[in-house]
N, C-alpha and C. Protein backbone atom coordinates (compact mmCIF):
# COMPACT_ATOMS: atom_id res chain seq x y z
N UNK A 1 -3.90 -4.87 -92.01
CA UNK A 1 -4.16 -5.44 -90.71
C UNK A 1 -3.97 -6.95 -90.81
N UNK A 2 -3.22 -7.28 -89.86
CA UNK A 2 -3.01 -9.19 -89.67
C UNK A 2 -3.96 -9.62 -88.63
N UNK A 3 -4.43 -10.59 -89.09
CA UNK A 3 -5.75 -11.01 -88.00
C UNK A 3 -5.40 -12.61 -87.30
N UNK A 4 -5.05 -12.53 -86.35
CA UNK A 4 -4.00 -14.05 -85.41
C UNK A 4 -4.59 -14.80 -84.99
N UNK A 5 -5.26 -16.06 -85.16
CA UNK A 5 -6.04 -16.80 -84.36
C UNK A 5 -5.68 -17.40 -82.87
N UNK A 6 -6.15 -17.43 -81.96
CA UNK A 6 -6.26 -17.83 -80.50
C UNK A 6 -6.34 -19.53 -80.45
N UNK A 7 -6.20 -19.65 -79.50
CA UNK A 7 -6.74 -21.14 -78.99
C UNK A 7 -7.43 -21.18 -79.00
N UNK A 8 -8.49 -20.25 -78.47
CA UNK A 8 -9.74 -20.35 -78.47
C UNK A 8 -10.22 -19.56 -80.05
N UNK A 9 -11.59 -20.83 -80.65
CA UNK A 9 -12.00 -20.75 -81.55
C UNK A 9 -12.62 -18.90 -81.80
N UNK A 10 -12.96 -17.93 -82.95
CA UNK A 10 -13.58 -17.19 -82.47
C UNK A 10 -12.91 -15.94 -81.95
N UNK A 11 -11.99 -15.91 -81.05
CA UNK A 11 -11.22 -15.38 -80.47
C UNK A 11 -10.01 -14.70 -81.42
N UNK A 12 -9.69 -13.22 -81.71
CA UNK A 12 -8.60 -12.98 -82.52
C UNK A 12 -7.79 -11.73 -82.18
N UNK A 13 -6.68 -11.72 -82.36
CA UNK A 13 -5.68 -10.64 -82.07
C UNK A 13 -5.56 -9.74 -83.35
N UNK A 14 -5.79 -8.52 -83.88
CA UNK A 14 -5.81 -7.81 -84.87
C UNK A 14 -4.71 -7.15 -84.56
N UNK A 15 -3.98 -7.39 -85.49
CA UNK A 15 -2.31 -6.32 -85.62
C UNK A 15 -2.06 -5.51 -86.68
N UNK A 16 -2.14 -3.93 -86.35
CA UNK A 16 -2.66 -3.29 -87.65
C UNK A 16 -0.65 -2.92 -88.01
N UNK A 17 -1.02 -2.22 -89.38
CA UNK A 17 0.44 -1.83 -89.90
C UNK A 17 0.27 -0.39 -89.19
N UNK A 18 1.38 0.08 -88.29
CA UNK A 18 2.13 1.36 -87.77
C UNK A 18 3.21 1.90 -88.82
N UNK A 19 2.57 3.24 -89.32
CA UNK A 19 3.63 3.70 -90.26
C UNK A 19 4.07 5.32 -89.07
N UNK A 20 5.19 5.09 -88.91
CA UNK A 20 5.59 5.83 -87.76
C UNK A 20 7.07 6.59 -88.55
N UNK A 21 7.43 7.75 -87.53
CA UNK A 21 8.53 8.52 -88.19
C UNK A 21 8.62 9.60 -87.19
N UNK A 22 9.44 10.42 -86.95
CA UNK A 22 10.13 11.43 -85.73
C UNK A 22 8.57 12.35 -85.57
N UNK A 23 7.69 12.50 -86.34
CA UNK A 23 6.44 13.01 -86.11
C UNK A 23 5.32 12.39 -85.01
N UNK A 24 5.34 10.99 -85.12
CA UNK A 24 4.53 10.31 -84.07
C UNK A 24 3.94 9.23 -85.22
N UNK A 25 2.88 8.65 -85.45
CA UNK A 25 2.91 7.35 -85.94
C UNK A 25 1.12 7.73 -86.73
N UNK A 26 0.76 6.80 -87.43
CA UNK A 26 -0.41 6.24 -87.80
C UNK A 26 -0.85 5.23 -87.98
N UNK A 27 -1.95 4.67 -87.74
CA UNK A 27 -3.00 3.34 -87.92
C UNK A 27 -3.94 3.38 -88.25
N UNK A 28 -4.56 2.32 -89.03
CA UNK A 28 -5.98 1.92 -88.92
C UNK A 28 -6.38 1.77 -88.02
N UNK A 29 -7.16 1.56 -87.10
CA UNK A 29 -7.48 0.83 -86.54
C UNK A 29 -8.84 0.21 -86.41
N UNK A 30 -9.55 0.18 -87.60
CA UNK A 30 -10.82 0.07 -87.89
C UNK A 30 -10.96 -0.20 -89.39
N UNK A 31 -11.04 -1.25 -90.34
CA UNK A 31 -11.87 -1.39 -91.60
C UNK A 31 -12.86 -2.01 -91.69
N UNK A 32 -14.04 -1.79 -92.05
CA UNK A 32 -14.77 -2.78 -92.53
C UNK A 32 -14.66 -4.17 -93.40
N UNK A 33 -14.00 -3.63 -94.40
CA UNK A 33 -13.86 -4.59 -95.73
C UNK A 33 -12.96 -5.52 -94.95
N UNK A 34 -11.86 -5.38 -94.27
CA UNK A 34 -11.06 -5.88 -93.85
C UNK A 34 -11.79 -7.14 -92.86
N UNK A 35 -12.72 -6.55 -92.02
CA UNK A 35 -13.30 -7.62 -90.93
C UNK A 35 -14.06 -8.38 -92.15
N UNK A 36 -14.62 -8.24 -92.95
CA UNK A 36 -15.71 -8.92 -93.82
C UNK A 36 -14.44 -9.33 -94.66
N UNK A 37 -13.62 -9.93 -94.86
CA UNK A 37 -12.68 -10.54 -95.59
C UNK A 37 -12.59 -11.89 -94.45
N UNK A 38 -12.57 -11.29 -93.44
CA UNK A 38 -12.60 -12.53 -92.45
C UNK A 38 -13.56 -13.43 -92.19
N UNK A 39 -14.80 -13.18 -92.45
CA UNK A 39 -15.96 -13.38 -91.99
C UNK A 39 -16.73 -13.25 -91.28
N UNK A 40 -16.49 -11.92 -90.80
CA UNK A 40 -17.05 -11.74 -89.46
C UNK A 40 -17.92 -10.61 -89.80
N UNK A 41 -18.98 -10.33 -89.25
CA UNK A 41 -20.19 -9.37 -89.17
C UNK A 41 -20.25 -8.94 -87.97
N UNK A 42 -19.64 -7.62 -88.10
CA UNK A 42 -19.22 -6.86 -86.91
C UNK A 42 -20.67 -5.81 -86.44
N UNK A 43 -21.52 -5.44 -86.31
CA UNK A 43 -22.37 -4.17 -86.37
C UNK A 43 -22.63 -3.59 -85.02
N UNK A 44 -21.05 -3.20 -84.87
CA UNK A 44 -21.33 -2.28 -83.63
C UNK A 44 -22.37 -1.20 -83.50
N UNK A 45 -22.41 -1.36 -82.24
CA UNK A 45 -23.37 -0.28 -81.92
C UNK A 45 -23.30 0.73 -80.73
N UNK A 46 -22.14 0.73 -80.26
CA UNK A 46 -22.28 1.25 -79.41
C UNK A 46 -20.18 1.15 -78.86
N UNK A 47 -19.66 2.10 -78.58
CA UNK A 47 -18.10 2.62 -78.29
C UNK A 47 -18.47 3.28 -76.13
N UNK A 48 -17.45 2.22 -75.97
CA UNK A 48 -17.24 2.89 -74.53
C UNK A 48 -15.22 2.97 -74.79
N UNK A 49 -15.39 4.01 -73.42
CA UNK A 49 -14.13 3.97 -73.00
C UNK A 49 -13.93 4.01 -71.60
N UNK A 50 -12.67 3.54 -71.08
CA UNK A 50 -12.27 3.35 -69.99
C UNK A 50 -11.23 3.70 -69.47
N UNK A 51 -10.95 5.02 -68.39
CA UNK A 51 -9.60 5.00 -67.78
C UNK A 51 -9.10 4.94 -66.44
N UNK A 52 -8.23 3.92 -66.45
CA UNK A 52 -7.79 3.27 -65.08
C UNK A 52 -6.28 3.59 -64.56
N UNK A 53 -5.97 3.35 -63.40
CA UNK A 53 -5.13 3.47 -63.15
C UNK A 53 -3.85 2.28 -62.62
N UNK A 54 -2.64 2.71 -62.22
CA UNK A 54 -2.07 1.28 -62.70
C UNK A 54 -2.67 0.27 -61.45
N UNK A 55 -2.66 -1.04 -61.41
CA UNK A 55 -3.07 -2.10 -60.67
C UNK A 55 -4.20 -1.86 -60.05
N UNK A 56 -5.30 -1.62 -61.37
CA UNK A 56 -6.64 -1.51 -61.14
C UNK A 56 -7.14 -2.90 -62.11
N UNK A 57 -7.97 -4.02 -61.78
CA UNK A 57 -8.42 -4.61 -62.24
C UNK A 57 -10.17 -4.86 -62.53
N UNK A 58 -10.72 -4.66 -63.54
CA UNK A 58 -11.97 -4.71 -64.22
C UNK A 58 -12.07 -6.35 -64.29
N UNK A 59 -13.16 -6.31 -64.50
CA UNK A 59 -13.60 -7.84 -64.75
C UNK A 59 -13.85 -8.94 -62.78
N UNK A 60 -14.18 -10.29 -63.87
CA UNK A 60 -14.37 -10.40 -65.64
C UNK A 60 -15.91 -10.40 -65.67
N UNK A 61 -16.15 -9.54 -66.85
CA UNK A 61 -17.66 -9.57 -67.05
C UNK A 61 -18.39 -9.74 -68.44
N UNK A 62 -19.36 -10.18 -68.13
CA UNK A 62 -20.32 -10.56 -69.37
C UNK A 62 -21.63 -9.95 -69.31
N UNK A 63 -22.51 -10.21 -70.23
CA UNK A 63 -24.09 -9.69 -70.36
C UNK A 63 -24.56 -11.32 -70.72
N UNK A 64 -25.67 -11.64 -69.14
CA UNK A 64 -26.49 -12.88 -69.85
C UNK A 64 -27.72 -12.64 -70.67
N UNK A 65 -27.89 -11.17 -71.13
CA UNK A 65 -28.94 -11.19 -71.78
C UNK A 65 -28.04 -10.33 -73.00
N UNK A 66 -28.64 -9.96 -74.07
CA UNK A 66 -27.89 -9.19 -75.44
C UNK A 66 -26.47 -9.33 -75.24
N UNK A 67 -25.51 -10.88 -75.41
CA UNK A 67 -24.07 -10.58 -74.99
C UNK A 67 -23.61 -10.09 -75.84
N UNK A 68 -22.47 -8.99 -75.87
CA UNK A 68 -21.93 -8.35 -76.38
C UNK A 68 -20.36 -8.89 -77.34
N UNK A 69 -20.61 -8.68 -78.42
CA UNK A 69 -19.23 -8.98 -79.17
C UNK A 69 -18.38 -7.26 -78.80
N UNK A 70 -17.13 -7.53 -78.25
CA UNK A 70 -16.31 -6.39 -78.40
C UNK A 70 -14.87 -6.33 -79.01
N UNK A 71 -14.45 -5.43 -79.67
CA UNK A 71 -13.46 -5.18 -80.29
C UNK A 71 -12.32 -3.99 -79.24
N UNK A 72 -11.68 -4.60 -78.51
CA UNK A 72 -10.81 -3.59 -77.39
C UNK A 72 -9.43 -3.34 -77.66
N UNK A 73 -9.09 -2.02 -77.62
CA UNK A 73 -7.98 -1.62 -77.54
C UNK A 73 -7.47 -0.89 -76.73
N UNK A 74 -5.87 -0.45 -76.63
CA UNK A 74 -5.97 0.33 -75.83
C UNK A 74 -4.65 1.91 -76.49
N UNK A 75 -5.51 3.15 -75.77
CA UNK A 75 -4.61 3.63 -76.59
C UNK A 75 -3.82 4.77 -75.72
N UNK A 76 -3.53 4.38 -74.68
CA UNK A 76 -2.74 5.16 -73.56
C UNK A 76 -2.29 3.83 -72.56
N UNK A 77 -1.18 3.44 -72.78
CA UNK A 77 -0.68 2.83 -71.56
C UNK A 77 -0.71 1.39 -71.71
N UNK A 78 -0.65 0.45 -70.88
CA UNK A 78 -0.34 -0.98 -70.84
C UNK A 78 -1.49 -1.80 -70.12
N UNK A 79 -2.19 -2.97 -70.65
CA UNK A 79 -2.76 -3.37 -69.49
C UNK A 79 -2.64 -5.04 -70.27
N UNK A 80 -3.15 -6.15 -68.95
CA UNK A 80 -3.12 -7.61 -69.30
C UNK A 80 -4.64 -7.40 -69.70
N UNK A 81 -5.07 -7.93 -71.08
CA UNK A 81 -6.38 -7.94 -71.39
C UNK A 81 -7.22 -9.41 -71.15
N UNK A 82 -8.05 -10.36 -70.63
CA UNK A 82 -8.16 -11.44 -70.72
C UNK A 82 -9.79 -11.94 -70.97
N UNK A 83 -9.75 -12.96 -71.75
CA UNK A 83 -11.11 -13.39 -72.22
C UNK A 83 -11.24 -14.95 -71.72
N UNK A 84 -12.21 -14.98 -71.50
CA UNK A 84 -12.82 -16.32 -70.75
C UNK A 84 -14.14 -17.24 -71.19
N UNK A 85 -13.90 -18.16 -72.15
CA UNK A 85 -15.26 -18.31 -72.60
C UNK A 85 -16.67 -19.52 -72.14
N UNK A 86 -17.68 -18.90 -72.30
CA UNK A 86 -18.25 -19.05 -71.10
C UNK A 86 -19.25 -19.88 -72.67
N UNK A 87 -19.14 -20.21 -73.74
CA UNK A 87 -19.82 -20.85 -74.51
C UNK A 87 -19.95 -22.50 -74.61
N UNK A 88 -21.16 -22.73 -73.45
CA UNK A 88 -21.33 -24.01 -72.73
C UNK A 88 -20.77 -25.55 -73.97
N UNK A 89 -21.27 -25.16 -74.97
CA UNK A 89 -20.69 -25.71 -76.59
C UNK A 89 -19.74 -25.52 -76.98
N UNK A 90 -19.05 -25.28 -76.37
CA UNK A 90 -17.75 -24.71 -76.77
C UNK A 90 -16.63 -25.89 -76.28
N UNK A 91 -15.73 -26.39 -77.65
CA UNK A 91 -14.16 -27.27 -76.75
C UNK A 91 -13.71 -27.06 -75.91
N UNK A 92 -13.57 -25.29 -75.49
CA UNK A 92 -12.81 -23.99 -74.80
C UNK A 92 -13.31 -24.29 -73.67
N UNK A 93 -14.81 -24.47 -73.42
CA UNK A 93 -15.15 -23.77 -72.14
C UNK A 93 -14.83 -23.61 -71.19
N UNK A 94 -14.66 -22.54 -70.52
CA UNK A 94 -14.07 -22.32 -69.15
C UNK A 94 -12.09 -22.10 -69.57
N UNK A 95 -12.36 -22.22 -70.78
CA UNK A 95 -10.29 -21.99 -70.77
C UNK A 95 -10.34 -20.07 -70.98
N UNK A 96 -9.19 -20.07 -70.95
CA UNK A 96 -8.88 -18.30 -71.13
C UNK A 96 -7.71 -18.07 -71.66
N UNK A 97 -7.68 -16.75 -72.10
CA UNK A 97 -6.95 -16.28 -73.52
C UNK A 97 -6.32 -14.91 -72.55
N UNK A 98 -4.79 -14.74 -72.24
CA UNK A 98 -4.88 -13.38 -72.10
C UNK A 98 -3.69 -12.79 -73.16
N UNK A 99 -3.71 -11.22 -72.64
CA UNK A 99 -2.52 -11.30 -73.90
C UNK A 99 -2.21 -9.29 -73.31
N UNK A 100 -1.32 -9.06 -73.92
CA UNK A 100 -0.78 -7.72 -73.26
C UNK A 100 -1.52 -6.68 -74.41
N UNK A 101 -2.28 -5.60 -74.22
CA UNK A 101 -2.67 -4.46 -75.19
C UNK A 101 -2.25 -3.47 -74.43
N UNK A 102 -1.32 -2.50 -75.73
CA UNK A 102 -0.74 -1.43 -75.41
C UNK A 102 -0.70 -0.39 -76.43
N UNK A 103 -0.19 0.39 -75.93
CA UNK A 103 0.03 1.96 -77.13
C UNK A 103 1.28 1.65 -77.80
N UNK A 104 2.19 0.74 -77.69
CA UNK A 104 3.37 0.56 -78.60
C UNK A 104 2.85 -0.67 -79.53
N UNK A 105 2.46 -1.60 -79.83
CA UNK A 105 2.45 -2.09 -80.79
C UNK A 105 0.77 -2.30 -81.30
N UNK A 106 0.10 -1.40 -80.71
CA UNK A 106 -1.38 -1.54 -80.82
C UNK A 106 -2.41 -2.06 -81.00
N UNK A 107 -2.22 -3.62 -80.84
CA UNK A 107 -2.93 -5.01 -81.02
C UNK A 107 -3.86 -4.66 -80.50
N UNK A 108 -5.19 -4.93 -81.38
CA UNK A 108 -6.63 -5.03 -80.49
C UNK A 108 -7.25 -6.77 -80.46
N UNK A 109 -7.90 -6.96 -79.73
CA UNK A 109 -8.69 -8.15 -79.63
C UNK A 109 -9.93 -8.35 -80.09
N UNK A 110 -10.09 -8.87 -80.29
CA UNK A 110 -11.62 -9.53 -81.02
C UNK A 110 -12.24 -10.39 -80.27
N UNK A 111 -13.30 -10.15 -78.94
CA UNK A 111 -14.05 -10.86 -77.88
C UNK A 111 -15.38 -11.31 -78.55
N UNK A 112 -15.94 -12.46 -78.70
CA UNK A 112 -17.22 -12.59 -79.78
C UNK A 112 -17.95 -12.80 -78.41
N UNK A 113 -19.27 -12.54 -78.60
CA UNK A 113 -20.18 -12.53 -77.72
C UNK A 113 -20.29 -14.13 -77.25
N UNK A 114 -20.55 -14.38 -75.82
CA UNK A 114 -19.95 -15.66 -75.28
C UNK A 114 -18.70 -15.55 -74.19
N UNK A 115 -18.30 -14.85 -74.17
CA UNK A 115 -17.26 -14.47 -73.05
C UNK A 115 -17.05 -13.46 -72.15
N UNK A 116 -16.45 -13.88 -70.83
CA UNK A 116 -16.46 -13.23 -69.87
C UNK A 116 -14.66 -12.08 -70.27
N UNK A 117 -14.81 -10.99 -69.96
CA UNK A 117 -13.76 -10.16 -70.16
C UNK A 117 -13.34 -9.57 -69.07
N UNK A 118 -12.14 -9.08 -68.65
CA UNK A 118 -11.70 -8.07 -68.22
C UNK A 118 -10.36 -8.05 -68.26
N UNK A 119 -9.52 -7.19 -67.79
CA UNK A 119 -8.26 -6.39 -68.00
C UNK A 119 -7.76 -5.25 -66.78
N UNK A 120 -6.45 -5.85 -66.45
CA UNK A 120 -5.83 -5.04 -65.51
C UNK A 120 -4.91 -4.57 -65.84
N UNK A 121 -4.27 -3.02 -65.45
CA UNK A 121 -4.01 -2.13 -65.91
C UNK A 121 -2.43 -2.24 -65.80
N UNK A 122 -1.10 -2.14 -66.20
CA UNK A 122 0.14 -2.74 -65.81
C UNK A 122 1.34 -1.34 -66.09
N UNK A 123 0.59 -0.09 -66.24
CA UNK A 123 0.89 1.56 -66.90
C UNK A 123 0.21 2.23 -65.74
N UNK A 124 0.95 3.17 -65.55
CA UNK A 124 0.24 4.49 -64.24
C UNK A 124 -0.36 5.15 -64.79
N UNK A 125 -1.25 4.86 -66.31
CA UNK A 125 -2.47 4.81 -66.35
C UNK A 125 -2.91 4.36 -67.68
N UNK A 126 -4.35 4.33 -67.82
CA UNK A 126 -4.50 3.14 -69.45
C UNK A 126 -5.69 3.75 -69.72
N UNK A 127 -5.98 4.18 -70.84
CA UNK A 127 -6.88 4.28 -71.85
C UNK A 127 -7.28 2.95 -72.41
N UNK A 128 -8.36 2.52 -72.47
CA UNK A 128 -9.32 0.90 -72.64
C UNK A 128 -10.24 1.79 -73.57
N UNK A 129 -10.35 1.11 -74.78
CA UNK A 129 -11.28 1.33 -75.59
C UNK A 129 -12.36 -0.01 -75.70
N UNK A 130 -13.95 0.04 -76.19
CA UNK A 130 -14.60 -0.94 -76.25
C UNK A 130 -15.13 -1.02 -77.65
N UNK A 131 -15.41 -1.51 -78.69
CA UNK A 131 -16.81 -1.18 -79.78
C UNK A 131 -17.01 -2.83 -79.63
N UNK A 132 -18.49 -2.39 -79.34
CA UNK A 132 -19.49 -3.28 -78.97
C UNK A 132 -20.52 -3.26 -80.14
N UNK A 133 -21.37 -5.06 -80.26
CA UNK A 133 -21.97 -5.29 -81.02
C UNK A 133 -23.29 -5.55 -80.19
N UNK A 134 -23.84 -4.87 -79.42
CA UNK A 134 -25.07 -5.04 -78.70
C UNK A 134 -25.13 -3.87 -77.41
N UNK A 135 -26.31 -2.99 -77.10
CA UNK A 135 -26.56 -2.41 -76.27
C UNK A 135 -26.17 -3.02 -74.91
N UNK A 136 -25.13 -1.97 -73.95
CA UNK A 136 -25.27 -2.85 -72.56
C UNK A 136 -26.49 -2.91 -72.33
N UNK A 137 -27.07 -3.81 -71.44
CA UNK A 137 -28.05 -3.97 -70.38
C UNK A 137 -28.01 -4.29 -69.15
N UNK A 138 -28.49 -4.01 -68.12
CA UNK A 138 -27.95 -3.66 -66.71
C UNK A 138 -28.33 -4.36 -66.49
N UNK A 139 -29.68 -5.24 -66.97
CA UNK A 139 -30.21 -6.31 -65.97
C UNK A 139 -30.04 -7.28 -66.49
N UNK A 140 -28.97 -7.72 -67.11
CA UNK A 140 -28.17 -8.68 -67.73
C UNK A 140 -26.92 -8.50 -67.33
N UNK A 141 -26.23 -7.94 -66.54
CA UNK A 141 -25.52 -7.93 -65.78
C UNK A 141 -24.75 -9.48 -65.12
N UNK A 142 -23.39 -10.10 -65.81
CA UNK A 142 -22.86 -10.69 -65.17
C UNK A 142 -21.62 -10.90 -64.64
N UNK A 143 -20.87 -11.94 -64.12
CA UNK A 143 -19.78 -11.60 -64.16
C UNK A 143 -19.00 -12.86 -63.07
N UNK A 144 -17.71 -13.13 -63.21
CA UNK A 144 -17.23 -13.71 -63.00
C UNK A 144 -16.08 -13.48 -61.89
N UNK A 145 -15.53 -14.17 -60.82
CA UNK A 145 -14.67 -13.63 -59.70
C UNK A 145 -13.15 -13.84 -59.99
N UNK A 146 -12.48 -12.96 -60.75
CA UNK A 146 -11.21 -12.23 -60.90
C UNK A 146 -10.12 -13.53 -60.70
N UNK A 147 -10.19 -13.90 -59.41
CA UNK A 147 -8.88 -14.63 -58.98
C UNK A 147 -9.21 -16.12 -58.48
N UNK A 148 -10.38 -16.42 -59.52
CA UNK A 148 -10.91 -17.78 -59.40
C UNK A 148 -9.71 -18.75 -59.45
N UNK A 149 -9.83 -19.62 -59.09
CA UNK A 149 -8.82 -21.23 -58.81
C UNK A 149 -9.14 -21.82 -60.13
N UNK A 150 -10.38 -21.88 -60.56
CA UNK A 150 -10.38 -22.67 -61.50
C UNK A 150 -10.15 -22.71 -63.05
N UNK A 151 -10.00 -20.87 -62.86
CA UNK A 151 -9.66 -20.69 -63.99
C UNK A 151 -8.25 -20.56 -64.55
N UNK A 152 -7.26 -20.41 -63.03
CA UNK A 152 -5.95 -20.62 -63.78
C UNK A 152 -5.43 -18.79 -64.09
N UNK A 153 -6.46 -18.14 -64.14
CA UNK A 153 -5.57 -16.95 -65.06
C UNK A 153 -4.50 -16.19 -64.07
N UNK A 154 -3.02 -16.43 -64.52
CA UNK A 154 -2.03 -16.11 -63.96
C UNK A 154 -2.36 -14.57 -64.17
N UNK A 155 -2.84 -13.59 -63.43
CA UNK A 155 -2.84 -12.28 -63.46
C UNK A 155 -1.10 -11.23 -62.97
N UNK A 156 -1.05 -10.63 -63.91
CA UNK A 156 0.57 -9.95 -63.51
C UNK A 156 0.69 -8.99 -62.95
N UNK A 157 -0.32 -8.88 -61.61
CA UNK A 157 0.05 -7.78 -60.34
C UNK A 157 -0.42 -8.87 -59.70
N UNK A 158 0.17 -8.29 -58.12
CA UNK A 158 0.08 -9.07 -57.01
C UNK A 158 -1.39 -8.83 -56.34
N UNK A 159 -1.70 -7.56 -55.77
CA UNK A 159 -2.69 -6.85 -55.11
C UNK A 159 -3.98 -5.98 -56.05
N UNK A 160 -4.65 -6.45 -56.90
CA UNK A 160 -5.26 -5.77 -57.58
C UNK A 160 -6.57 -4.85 -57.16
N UNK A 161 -6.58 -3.50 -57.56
CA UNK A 161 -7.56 -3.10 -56.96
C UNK A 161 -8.87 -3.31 -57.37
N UNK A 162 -9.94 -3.51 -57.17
CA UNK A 162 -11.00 -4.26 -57.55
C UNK A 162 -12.30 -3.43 -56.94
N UNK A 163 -13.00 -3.19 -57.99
CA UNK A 163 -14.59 -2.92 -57.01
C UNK A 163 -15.21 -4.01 -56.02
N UNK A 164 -15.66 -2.47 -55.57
CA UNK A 164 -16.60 -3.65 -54.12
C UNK A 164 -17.79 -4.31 -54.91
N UNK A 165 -18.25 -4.26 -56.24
CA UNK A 165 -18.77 -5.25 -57.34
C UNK A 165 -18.32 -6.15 -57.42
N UNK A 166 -16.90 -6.28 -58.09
CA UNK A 166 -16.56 -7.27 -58.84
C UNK A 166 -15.59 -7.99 -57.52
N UNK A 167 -15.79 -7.22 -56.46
CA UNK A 167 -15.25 -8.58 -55.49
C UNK A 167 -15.61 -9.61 -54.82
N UNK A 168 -17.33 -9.13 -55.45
CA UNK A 168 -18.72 -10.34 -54.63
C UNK A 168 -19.17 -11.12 -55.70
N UNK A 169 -18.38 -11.16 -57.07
CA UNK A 169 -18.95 -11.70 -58.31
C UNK A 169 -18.63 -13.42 -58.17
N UNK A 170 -19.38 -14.34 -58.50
CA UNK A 170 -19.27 -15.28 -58.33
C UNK A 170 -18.20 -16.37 -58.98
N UNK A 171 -17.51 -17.48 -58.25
CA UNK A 171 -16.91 -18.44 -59.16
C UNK A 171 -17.28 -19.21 -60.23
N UNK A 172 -16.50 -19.41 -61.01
CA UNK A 172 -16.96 -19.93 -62.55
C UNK A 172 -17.56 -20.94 -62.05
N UNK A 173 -18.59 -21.72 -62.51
CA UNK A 173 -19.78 -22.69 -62.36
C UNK A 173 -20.45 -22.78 -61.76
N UNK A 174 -20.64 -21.10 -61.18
CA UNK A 174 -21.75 -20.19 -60.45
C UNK A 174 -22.01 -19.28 -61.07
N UNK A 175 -21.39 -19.01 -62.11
CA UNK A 175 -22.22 -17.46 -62.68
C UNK A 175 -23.07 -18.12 -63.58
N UNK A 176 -23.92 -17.09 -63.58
CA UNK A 176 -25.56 -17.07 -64.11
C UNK A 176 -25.12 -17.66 -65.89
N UNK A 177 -25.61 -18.03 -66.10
CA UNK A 177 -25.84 -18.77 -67.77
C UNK A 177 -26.15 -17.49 -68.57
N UNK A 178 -25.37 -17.98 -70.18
CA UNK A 178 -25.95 -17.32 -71.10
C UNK A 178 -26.88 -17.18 -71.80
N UNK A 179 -28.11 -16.23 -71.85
CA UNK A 179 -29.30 -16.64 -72.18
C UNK A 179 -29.53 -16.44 -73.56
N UNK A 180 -28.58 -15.55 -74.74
CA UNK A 180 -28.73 -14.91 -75.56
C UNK A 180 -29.47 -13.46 -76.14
């Protein structure tokens, strides 16, 4: 596995080796030793999944209470994945990272707890994987408004479909703080 650093500090693109052949293919997509070579102390706890359909957009969301470090992939289909970091200490803050995860070259991301996430779907349909390093919590619930001005994120559909949630979620230097 090759591990790519971001602009943003923290932030990493994991590119595993695909040994593939007229049968269909194989990956890692998971070592331990490998993340602890990096330095990172991963202790998930908890795997969601997600399936959407094409020009469906999630996000962007965070937890202001137990924030969650996630490790996302995807393993059906295409989507724009994007991270936003919301770590007030941070050089970054308020900049964003996006990047394409798909079933052909199988790059996962590395979101460290501190950032707002989400991902729209760019395949007529997408499998979204999550492993998370903290229990969701509902009443930590946050989140950020999709097609904010200030954040710049060039999103690659025009019309995205969006919950009636995440379409009342607030502009960046209105969402609720991270409390830890």
């Amino acid at each position: 596995m090759i591990f790519k650093e971001t602009p943003i500090a923290g932030l990493l693109v994991l590119e595993p080796k695909v040994f593939g052949d007229e049968r269909g293919f194989f990956l890692e997509s998971f070592r331990q030793d490998l993340i602890e070579e990096q330095g990172l102390d991963l202790p998930f706890v908890q795997a969601n999944t997600s399936r959407s359909s094409r020009g469906v957009l999630r996000g962007l969301h965070y937890q202001t209470r137990r924030p969650q470090g996630k490790l996302v992939r995807v393993s059906r289909g295409s989507v724009y994945d994007v991270a936003v970091d919301l770590r007030e200490d941070s050089p970054t803050y308020g900049r964003h990272f996006g990047i394409i995860l798909d079933d052909k070259d199988h790059r996962q991301l590395w979101v460290p707890p501190g950032f707002a996430h989400g991902f729209c779907v760019l395949s007529e349909i997408a499998d979204f994987h999550y492993r998370c390093t903290d229990y969701y919590d509902p009443t930590g619930e946050g989140g950020i408004i999709w097609n904010d001005p200030r954040l710049g994120i060039e999103w690659p559909i025009a019309e995205p479909v969006v919950s009636g949630k995440d379409a009342l979620l607030p502009p960046f230097g209105e969402h609720a703080p991270m409390l830890g």
